[in-house]
Protein backbone atom coordinates (compact mmCIF):
# COMPACT_ATOMS: atom_id res chain seq x y z
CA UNK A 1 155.27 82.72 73.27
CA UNK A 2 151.71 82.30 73.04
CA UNK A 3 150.76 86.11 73.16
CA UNK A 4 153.56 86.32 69.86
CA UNK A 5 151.09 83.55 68.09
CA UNK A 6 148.08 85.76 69.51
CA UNK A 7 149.11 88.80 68.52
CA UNK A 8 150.06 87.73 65.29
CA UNK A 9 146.69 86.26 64.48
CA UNK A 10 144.98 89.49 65.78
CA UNK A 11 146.85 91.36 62.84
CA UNK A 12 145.31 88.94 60.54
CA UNK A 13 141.77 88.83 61.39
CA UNK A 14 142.52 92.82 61.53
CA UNK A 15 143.44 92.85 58.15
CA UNK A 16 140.28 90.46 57.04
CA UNK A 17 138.00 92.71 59.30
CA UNK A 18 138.78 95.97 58.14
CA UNK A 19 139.12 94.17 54.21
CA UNK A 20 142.76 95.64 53.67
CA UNK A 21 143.03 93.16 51.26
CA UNK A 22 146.88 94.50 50.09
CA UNK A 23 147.85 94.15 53.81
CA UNK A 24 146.17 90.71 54.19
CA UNK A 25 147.77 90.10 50.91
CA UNK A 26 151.47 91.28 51.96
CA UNK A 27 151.79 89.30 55.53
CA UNK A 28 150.61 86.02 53.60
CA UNK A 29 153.17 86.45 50.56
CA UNK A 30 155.92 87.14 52.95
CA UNK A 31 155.10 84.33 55.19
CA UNK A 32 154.86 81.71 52.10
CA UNK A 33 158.43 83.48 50.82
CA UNK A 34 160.21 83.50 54.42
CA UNK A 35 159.05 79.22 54.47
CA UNK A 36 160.27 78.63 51.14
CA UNK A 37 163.14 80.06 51.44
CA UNK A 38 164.04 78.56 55.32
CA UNK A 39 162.20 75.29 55.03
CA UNK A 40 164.25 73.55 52.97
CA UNK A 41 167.40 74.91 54.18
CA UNK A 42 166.58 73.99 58.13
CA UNK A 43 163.56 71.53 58.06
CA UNK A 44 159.52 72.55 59.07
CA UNK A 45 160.57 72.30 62.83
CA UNK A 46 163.82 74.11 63.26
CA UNK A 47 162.25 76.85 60.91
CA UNK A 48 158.92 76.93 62.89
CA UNK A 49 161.16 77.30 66.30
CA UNK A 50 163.50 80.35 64.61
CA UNK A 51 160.79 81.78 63.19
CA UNK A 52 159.00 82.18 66.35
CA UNK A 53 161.67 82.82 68.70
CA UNK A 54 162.63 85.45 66.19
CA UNK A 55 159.01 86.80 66.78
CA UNK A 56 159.50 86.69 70.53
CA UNK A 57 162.86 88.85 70.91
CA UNK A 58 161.23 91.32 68.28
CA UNK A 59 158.09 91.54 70.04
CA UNK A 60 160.26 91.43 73.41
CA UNK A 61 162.51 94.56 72.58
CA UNK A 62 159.45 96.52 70.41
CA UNK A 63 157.47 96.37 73.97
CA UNK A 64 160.85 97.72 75.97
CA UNK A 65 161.61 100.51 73.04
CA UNK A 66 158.33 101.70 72.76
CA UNK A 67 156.99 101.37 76.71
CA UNK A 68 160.41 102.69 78.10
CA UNK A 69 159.38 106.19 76.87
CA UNK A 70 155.97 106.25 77.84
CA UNK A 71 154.50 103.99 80.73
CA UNK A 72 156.68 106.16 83.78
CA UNK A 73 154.72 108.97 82.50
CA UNK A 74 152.13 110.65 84.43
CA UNK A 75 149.31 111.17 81.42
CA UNK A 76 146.29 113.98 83.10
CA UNK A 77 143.12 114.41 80.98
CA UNK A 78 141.98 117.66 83.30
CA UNK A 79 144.72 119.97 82.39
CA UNK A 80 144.07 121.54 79.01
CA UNK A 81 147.32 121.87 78.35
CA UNK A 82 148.64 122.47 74.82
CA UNK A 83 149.64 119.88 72.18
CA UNK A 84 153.43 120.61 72.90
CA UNK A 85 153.06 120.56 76.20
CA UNK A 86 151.38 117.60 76.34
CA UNK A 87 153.58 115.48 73.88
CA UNK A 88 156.20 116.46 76.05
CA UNK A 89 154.64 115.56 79.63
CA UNK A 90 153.36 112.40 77.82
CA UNK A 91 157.14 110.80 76.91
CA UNK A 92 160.58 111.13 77.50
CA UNK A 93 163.88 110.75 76.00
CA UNK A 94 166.03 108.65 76.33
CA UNK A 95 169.67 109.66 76.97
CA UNK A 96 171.87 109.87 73.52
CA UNK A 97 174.60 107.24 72.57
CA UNK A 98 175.61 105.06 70.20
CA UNK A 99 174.21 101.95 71.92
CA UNK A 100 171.08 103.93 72.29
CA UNK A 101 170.53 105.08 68.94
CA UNK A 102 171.06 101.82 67.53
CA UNK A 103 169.24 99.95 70.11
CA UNK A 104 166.24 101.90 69.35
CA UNK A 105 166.61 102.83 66.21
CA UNK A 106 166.95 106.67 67.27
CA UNK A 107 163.18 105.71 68.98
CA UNK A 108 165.49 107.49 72.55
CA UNK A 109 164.44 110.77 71.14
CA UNK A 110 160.70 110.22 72.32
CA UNK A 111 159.72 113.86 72.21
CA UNK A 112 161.46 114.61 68.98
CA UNK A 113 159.69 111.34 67.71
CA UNK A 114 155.88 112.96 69.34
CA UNK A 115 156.45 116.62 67.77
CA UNK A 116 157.69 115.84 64.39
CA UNK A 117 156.48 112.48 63.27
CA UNK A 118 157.19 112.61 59.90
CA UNK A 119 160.69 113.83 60.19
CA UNK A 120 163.51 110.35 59.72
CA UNK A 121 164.42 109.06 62.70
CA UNK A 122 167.96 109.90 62.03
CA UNK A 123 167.90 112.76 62.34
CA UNK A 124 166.00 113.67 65.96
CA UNK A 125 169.50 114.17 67.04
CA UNK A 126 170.01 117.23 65.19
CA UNK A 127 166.54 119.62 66.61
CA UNK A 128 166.87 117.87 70.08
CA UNK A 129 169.01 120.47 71.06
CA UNK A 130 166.34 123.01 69.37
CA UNK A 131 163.64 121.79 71.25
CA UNK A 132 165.64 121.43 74.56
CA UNK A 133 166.16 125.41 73.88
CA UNK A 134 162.60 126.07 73.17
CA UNK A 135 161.42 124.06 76.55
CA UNK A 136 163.70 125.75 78.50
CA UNK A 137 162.68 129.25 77.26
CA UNK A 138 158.97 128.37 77.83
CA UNK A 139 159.78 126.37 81.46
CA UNK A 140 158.71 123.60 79.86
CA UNK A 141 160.04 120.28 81.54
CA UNK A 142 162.34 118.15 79.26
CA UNK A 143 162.76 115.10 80.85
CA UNK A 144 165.74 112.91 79.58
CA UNK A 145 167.29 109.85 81.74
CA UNK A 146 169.51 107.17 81.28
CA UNK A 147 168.72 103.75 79.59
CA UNK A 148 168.97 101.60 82.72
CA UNK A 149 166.35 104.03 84.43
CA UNK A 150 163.73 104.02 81.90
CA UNK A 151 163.91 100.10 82.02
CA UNK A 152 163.36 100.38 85.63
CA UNK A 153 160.98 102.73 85.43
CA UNK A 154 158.75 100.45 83.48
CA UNK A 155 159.42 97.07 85.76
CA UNK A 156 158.42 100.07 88.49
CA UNK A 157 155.00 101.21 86.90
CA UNK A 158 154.16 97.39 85.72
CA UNK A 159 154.90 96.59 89.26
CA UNK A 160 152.51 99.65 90.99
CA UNK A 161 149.79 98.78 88.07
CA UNK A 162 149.86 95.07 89.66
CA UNK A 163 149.52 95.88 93.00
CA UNK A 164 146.26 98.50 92.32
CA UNK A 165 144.91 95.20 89.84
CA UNK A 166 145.80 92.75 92.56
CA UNK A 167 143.82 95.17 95.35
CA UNK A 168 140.95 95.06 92.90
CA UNK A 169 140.66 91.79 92.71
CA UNK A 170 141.15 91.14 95.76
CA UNK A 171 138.83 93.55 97.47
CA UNK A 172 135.96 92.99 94.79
């Protein structure tokens, strides 16, 4: 809980550094309007303790959404490759279903998501095949795996980054 309070204040004194007044302007207007409309519904205390468990489980499932698609992959710097090539060797998709799609909010289709950035997330879906197509005439590898692998595969790479941090420390 105390790295949701942390991050949150980093935003802030991000906003004040880098004087984006609208921004710093936005999160304090909707942090005044989410406690007067709560407060006096729930009291100070049972607001403060939604509100931040809220910011938990958002900040929980952003870091498995986001990480699940890029932390098992291997990332080189030495091997020139091309921009598609490397969006694709840098993430992976996530396997399609409903669950899936709404889960991530359609953030499964990783390398869609990499190669067209501006395009609504709604509709990855639809050129996933395309690009599938286009990696496979070019031998590009299109890696795609199910939901309960890409979790592990993160506990996995958190777990071997540990171990070479731990062996650091240890041997430092």
């Amino acid at each position: 809980m105390t790295f949701v309070v942390f991050v949150q204040l980093i935003i802030i004194r991000f906003a004040i550094q880098r004087k984006k007044w609208m921004e710093f302007a936005c999160i304090v207007f909707y942090n005044i309007r989410v406690c007067l409309m709560f407060v006096p519904l729930m009291g100070f205390k049972t607001f403060m303790a939604f509100y931040w468990l809220a910011r938990f489980l958002e900040s929980t499932w952003f870091l498995w959404v986001s990480q699940m698609n890029h932390i098992p992959m291997t990332i080189d710097y030495d091997k020139n490759l091309d921009w598609v090539s490397a969006q694709l060797a840098a993430t992976c998709d996530v396997d399609q279903s409903l669950f899936n799609d709404w889960y991530t909010g359609h953030l499964n289709f990783q390398i869609e998501h990499h190669l067209f950035p501006t395009m609504p997330r709604h509709n990855y879906w639809k050129v996933a095949p395309l690009v599938k197509s286009l990696c496979a005439k070019h031998g590009i590898k299109y890696q795609c795996k199910p939901l309960l692998t890409a979790f592990a595969d993160i506990l996995h790479t958190l777990k071997e980054s540990g171990e070479h941090w731990l062996d650091a420390y240890i041997h430092a």
